[in-house]
C-alpha atoms as a PDB file:
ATOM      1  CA  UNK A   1     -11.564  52.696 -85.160  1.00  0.00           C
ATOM      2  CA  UNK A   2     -10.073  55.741 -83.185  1.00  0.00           C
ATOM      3  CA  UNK A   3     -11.094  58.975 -84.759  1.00  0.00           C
ATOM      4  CA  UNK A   4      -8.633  61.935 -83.859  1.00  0.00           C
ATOM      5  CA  UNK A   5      -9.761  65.564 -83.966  1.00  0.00           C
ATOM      6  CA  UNK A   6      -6.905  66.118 -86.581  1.00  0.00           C
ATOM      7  CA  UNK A   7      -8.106  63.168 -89.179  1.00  0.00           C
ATOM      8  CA  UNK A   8     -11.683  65.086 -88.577  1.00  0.00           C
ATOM      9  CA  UNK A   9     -10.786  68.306 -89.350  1.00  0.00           C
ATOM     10  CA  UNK A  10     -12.489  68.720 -92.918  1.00  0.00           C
ATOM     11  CA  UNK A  11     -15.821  67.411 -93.055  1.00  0.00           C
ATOM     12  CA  UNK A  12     -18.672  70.016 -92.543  1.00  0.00           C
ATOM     13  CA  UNK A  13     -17.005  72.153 -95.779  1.00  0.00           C
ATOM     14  CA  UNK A  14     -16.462  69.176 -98.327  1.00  0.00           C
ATOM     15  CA  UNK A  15     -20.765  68.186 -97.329  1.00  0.00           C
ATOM     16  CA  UNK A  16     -21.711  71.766 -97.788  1.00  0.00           C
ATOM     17  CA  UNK A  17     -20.550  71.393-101.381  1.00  0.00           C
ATOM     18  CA  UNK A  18     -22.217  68.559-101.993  1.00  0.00           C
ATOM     19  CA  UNK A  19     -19.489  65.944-102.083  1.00  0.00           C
ATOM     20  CA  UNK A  20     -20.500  62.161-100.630  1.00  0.00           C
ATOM     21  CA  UNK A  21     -19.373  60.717 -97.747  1.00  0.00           C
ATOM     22  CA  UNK A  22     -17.060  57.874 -97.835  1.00  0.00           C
ATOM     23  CA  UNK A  23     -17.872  54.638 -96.148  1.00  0.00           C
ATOM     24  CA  UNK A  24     -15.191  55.541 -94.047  1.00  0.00           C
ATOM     25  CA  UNK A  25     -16.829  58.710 -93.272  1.00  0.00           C
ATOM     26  CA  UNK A  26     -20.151  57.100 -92.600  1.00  0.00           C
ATOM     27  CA  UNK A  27     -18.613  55.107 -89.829  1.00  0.00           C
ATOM     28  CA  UNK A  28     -16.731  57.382 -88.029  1.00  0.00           C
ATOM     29  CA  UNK A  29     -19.882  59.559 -87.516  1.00  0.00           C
ATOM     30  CA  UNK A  30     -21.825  56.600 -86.275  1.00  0.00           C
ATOM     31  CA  UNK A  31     -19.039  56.019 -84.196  1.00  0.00           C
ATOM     32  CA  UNK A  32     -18.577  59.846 -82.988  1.00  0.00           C
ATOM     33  CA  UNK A  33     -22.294  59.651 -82.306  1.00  0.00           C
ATOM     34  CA  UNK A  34     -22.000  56.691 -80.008  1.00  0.00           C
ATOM     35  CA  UNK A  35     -24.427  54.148 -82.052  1.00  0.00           C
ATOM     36  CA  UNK A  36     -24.839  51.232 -83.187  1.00  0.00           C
ATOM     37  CA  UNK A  37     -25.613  50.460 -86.761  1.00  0.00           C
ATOM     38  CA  UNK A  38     -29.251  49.644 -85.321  1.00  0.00           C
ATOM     39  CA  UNK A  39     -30.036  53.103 -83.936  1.00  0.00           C
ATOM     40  CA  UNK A  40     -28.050  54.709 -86.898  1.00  0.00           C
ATOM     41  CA  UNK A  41     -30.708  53.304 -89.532  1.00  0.00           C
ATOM     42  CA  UNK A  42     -33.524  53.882 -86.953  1.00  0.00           C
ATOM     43  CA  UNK A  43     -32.593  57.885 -87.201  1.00  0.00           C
ATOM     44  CA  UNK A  44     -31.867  57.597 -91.060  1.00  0.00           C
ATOM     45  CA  UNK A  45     -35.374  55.914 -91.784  1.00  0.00           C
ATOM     46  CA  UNK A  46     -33.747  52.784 -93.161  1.00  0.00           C
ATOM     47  CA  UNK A  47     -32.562  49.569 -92.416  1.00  0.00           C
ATOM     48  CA  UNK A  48     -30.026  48.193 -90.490  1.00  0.00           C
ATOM     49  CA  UNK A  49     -28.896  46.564 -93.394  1.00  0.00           C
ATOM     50  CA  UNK A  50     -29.091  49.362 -95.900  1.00  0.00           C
ATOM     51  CA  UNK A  51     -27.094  51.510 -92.945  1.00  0.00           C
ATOM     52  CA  UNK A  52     -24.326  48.518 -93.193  1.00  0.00           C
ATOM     53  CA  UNK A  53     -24.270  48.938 -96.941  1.00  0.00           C
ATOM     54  CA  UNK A  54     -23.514  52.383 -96.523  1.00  0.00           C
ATOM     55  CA  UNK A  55     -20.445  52.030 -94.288  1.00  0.00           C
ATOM     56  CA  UNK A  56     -18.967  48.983 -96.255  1.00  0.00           C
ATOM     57  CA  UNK A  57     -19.676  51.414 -99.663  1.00  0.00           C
ATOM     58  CA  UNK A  58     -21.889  48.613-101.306  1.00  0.00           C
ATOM     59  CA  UNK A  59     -24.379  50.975-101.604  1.00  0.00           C
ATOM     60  CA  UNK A  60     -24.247  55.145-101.670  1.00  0.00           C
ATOM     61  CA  UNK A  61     -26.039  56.995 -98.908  1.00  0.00           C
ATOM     62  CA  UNK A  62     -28.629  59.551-100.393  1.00  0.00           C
ATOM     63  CA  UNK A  63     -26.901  63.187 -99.704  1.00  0.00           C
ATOM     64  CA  UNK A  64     -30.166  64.484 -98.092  1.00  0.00           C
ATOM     65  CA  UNK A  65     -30.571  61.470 -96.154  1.00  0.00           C
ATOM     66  CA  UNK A  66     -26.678  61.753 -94.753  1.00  0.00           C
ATOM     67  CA  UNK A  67     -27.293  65.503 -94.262  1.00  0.00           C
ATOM     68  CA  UNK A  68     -30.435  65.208 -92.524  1.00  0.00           C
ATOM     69  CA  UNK A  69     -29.275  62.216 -90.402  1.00  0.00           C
ATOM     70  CA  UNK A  70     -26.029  64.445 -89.350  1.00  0.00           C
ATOM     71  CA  UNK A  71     -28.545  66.993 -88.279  1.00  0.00           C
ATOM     72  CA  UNK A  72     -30.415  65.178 -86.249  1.00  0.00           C
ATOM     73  CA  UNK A  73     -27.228  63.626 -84.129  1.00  0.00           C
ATOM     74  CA  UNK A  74     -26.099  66.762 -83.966  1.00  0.00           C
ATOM     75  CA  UNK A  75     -22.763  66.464 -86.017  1.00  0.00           C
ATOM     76  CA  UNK A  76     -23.686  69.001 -88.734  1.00  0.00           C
ATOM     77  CA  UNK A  77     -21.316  70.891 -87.056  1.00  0.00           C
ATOM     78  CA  UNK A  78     -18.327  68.636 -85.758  1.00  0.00           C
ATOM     79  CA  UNK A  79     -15.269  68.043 -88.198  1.00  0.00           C
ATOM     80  CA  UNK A  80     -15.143  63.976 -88.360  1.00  0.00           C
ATOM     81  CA  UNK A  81     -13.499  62.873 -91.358  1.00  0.00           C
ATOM     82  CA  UNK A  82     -12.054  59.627 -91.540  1.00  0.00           C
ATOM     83  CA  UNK A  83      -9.593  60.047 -94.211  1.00  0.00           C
END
């Protein structure tokens, strides 16, 4: 999946309000941060099968947990947004 600056425009806003991401959303942040699903559950403190639940939307990902893992790549402050 191709993520264009213009489909990424609203993310940091609609997180600061406490909305969840969407697996959609989930994805193209791993995918903006250059990792696989591995190292993406490795940061997050879970699985790499809890981290695929996430992205397929089988399973919510905690709102700290998301916001803390978007800290730590360093995409707290880069618009993503799949939708």
């Amino acid at each position: 999946m191709i993520i264009t600056q213009a489909r990424a425009a609203r993310v940091v806003s609609a997180y600061e309000m406490g909305d969840s991401p969407s697996p959609a959303d989930i994805r193209a942040a791993r995918d903006r941060a250059g990792l696989t699903q591995q190292q993406a559950a490795e940061l997050a403190g879970v699985d790499r099968g809890t981290w695929a639940r996430y992205e397929i939307g089988m399973r919510p990902i905690p709102l700290p947990t998301w916001r803390y893992w978007l800290h730590i790549v360093g995409l707290e402050r880069i618009p993503f947004r799949a939708r």
